[in-house]
Every structure is written in C-alpha cells, then in structure tokens.
N, C-alpha and C. Protein backbone atom coordinates (compact mmCIF):
# COMPACT_ATOMS: atom_id res chain seq x y z
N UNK A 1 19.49 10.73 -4.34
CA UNK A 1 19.49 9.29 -4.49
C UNK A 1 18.28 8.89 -5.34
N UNK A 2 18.55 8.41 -6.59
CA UNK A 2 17.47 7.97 -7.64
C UNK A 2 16.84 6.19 -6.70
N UNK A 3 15.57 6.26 -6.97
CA UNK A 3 15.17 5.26 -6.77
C UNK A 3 14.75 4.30 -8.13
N UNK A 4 14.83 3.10 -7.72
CA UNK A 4 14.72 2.28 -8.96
C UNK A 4 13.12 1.48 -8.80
N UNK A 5 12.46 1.87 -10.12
CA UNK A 5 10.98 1.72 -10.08
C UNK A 5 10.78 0.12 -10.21
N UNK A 6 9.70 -0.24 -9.69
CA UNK A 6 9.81 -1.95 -9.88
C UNK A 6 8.99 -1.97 -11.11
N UNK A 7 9.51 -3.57 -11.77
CA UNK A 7 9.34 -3.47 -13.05
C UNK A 7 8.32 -4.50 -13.19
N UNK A 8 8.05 -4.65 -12.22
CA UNK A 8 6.57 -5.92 -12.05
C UNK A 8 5.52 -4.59 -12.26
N UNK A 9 5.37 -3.47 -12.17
CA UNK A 9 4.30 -2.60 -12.37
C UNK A 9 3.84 -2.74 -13.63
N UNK A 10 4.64 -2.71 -14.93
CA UNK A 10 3.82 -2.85 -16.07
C UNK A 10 3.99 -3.87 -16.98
N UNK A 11 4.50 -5.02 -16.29
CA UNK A 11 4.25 -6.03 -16.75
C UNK A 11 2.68 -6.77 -16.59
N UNK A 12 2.63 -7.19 -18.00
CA UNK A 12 1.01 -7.71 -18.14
C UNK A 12 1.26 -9.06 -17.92
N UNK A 13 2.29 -9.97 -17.94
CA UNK A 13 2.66 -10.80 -17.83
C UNK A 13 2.24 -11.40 -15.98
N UNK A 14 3.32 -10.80 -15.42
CA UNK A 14 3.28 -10.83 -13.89
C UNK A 14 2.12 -10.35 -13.55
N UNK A 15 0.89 -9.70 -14.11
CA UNK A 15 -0.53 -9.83 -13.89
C UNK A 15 -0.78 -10.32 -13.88
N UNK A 16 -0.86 -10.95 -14.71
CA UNK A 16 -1.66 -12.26 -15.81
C UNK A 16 -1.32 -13.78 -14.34
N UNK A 17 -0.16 -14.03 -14.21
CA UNK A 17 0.77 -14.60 -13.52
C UNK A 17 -0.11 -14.43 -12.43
N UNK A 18 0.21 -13.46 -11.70
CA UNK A 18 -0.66 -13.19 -10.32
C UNK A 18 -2.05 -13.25 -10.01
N UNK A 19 -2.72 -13.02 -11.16
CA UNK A 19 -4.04 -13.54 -11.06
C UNK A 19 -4.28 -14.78 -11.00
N UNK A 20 -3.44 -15.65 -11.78
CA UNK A 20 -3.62 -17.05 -11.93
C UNK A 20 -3.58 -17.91 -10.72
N UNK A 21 -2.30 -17.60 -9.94
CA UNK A 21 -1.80 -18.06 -8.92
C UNK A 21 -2.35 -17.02 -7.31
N UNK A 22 -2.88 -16.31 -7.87
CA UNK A 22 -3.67 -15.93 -6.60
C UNK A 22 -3.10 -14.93 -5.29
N UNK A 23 -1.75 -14.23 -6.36
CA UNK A 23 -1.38 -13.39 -5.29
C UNK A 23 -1.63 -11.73 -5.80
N UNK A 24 -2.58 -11.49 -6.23
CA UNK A 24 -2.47 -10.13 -6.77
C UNK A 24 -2.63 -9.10 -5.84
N UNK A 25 -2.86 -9.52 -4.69
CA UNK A 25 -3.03 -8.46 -3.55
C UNK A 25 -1.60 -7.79 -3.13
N UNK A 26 -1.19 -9.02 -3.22
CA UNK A 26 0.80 -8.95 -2.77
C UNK A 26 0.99 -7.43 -3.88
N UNK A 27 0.70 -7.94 -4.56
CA UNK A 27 1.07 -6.68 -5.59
C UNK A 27 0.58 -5.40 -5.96
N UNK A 28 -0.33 -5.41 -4.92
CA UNK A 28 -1.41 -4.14 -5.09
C UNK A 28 -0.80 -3.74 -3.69
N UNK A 29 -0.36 -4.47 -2.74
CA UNK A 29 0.35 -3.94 -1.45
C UNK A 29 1.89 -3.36 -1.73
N UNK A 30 2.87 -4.01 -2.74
CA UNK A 30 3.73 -3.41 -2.71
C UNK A 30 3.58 -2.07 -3.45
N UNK A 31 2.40 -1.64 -4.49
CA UNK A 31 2.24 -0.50 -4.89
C UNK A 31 2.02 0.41 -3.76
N UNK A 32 1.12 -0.02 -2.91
CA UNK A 32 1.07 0.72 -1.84
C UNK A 32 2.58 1.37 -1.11
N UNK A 33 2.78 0.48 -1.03
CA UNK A 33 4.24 0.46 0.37
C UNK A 33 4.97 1.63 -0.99
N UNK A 34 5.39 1.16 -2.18
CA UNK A 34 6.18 2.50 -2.78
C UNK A 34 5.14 3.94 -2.88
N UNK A 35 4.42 3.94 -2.85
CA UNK A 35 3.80 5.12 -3.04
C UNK A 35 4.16 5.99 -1.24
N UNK A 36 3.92 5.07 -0.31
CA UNK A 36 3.81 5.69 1.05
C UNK A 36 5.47 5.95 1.05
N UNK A 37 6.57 5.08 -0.12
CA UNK A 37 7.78 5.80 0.52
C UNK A 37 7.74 6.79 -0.55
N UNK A 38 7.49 7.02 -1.51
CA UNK A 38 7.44 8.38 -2.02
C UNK A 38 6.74 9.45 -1.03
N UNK A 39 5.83 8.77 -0.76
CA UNK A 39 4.95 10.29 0.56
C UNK A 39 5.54 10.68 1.27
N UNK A 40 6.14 9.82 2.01
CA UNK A 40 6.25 9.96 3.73
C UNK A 40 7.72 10.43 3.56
N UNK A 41 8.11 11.61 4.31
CA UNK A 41 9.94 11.25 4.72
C UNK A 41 10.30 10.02 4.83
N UNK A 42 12.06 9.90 5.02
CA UNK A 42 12.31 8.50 5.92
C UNK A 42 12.29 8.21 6.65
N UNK A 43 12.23 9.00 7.79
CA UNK A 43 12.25 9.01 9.02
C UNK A 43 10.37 8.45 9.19
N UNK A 44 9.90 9.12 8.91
CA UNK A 44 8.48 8.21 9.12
C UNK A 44 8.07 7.28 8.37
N UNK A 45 8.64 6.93 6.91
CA UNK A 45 8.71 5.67 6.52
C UNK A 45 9.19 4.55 6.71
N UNK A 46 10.19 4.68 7.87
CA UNK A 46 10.87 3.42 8.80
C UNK A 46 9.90 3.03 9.92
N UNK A 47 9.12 4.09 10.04
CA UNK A 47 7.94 3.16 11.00
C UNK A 47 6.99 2.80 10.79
N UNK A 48 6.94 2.27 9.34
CA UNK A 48 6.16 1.10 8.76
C UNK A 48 6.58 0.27 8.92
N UNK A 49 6.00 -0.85 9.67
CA UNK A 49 6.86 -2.12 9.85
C UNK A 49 5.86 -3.16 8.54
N UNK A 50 4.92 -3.17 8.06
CA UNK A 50 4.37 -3.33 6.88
C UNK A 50 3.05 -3.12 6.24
N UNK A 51 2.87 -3.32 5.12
CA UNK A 51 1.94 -3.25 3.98
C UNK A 51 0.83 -4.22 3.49
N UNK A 52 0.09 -5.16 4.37
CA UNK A 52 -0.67 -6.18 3.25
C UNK A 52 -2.12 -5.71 2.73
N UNK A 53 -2.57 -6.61 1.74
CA UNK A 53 -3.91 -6.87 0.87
C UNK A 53 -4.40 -7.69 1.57
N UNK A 54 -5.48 -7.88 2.11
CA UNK A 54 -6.38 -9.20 2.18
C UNK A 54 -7.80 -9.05 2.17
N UNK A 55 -8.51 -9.45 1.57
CA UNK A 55 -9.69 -9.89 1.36
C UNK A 55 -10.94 -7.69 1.03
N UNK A 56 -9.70 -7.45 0.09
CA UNK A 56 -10.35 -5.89 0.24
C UNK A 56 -10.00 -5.12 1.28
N UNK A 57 -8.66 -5.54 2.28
CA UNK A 57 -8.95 -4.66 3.53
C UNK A 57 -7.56 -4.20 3.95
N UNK A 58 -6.81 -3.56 3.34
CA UNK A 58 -5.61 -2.94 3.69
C UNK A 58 -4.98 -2.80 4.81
N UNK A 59 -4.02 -3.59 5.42
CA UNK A 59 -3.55 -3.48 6.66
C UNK A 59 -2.28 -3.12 6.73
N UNK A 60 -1.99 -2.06 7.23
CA UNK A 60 -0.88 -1.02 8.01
C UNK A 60 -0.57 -1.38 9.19
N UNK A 61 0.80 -2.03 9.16
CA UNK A 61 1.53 -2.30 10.88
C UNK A 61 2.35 -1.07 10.79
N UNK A 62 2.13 0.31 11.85
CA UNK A 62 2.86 1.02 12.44
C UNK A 62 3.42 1.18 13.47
N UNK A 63 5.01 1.02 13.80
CA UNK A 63 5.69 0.83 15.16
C UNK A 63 5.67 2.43 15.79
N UNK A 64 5.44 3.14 15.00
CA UNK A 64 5.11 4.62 15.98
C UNK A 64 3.83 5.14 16.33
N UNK A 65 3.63 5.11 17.92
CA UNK A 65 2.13 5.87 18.42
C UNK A 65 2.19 6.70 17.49
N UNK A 66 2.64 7.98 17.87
CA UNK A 66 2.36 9.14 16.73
C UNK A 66 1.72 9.13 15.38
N UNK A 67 2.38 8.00 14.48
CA UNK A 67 1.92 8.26 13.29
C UNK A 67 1.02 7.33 12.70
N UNK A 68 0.87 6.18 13.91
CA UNK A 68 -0.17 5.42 14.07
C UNK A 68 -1.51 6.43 14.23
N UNK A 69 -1.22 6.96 15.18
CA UNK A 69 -2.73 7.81 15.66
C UNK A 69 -2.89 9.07 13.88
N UNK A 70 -1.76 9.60 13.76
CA UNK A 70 -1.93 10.58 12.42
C UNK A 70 -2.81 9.61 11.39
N UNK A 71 -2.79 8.73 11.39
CA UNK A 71 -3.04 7.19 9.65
C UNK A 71 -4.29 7.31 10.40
N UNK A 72 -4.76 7.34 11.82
CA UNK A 72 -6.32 6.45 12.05
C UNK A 72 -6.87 8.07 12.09
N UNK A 73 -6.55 9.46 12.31
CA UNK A 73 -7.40 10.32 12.17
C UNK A 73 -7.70 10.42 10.52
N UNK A 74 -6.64 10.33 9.87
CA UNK A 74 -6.81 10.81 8.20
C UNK A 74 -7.25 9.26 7.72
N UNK A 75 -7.67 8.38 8.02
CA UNK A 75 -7.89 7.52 7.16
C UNK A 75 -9.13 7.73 5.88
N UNK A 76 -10.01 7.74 6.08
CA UNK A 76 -10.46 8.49 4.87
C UNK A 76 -9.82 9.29 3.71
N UNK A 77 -8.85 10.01 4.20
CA UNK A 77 -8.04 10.32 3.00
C UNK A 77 -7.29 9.44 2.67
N UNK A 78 -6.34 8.74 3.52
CA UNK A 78 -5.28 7.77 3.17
C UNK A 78 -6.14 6.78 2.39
N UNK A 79 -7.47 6.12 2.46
CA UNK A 79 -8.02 5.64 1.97
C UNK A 79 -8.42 6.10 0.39
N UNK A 80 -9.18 6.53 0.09
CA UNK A 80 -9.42 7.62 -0.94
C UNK A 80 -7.95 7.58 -1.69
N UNK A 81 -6.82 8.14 -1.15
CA UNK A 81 -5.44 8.29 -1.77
C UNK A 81 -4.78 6.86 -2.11
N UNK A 82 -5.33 5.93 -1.61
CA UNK A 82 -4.58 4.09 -1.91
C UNK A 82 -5.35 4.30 -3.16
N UNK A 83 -6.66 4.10 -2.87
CA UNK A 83 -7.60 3.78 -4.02
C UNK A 83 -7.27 4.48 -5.46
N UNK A 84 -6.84 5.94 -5.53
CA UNK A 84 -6.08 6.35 -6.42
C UNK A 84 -5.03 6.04 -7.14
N UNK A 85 -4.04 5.22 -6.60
CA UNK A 85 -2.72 5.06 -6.43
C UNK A 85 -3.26 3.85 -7.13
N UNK A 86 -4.39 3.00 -6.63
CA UNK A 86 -4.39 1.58 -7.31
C UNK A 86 -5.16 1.68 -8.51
N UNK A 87 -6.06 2.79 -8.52
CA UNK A 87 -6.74 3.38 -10.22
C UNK A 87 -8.16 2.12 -9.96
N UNK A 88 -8.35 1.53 -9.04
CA UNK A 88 -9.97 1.05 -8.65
C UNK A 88 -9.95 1.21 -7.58
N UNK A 89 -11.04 1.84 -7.51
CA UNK A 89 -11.79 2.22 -5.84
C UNK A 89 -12.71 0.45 -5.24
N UNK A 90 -12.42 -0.46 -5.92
CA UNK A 90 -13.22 -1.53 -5.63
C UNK A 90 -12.15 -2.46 -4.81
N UNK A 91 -10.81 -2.54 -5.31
CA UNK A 91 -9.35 -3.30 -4.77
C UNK A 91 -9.66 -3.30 -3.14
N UNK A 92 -10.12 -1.35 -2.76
CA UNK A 92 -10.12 -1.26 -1.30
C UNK A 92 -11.26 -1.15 -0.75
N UNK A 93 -11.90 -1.95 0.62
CA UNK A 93 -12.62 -1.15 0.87
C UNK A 93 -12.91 -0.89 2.33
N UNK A 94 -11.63 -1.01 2.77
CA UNK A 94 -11.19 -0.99 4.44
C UNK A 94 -9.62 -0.38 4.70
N UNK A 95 -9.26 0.44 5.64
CA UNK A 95 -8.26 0.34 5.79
C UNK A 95 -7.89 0.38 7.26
N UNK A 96 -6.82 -0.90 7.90
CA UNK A 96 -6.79 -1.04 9.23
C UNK A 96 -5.13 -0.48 9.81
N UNK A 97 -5.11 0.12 10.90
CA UNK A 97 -4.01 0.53 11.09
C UNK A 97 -3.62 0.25 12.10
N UNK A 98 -2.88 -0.78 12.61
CA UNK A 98 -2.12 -1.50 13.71
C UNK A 98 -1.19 -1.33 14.24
C-alpha cells in the first residue's frame, strides 16, 4: 500500500502562509505524526491518539501503557530523532508523553 506524501511539505507558499497566520507548529506536528507512521508498525501507530507543537514542547498522547512507558525511557532519542526529521534542533526543545 503506497502512501501519499503531503504536499504542504514543500510548499513555500503554505510556509510563508503559516508563518503569517501563526500556525506553523501545526505543521511541524503533522511532520512529526508522518514520520512516527513511517517508524512505528500499525499496530503501534494506532496508539497514538495525537501529535501537537506548542510553545517548543512536543506533546505525544499515547493510549498504550506499554509504549507510553517505551517513548518516556527513549526520549532523548525520540527527541534528537524529531529534531532531525524537522532539520532544526531549535523547533524542539521538550518532549512530553501523555
């Protein structure tokens, strides 16, 4: 099953756009959320219940103990690995897992 890449990624436009209007986090979170479904199986990507940006501080709602507790031992990497994914280490500089 091919997945279809979103096309707000390289638009300079919908940057431009999002900066203006003040949602560019929204969009630095849905990079997130596709990257974690490229990572993760599906089966553990359904227990993301979601993805936000706010104020530098990445917040992860996970409906499974298990992989809740896996995200809060590795966070440092998962951290480190967003920051990659977003190409500035400045976007993040928290990550909370709920």
């Amino acid at each position: 099953m091919s997945r279809k890449k979103r096309e707000f990624e390289s638009s300079e436009l919908l940057n431009s756009f999002a900066k203006i209007y003040g949602f560019e986090d929204k969009l630095k979170a849905f990079e997130i959320n596709d990257f974690l479904k490229d990572y993760l199986s599906n089966d553990l990507f359904e227990e993301i219940a979601s993805v936000n940006l706010k104020e530098k501080v990445l917040v992860i709602r996970i409906k499974s103990p298990l992989l809740k507790n896996d995200f809060r031992m590795r966070k440092s990497f998962f951290l480190k690995k967003f920051q990659e994914v977003l190409k500035d280490e400045s976007l993040i500089n928290d990550l909370l897992i709920l």
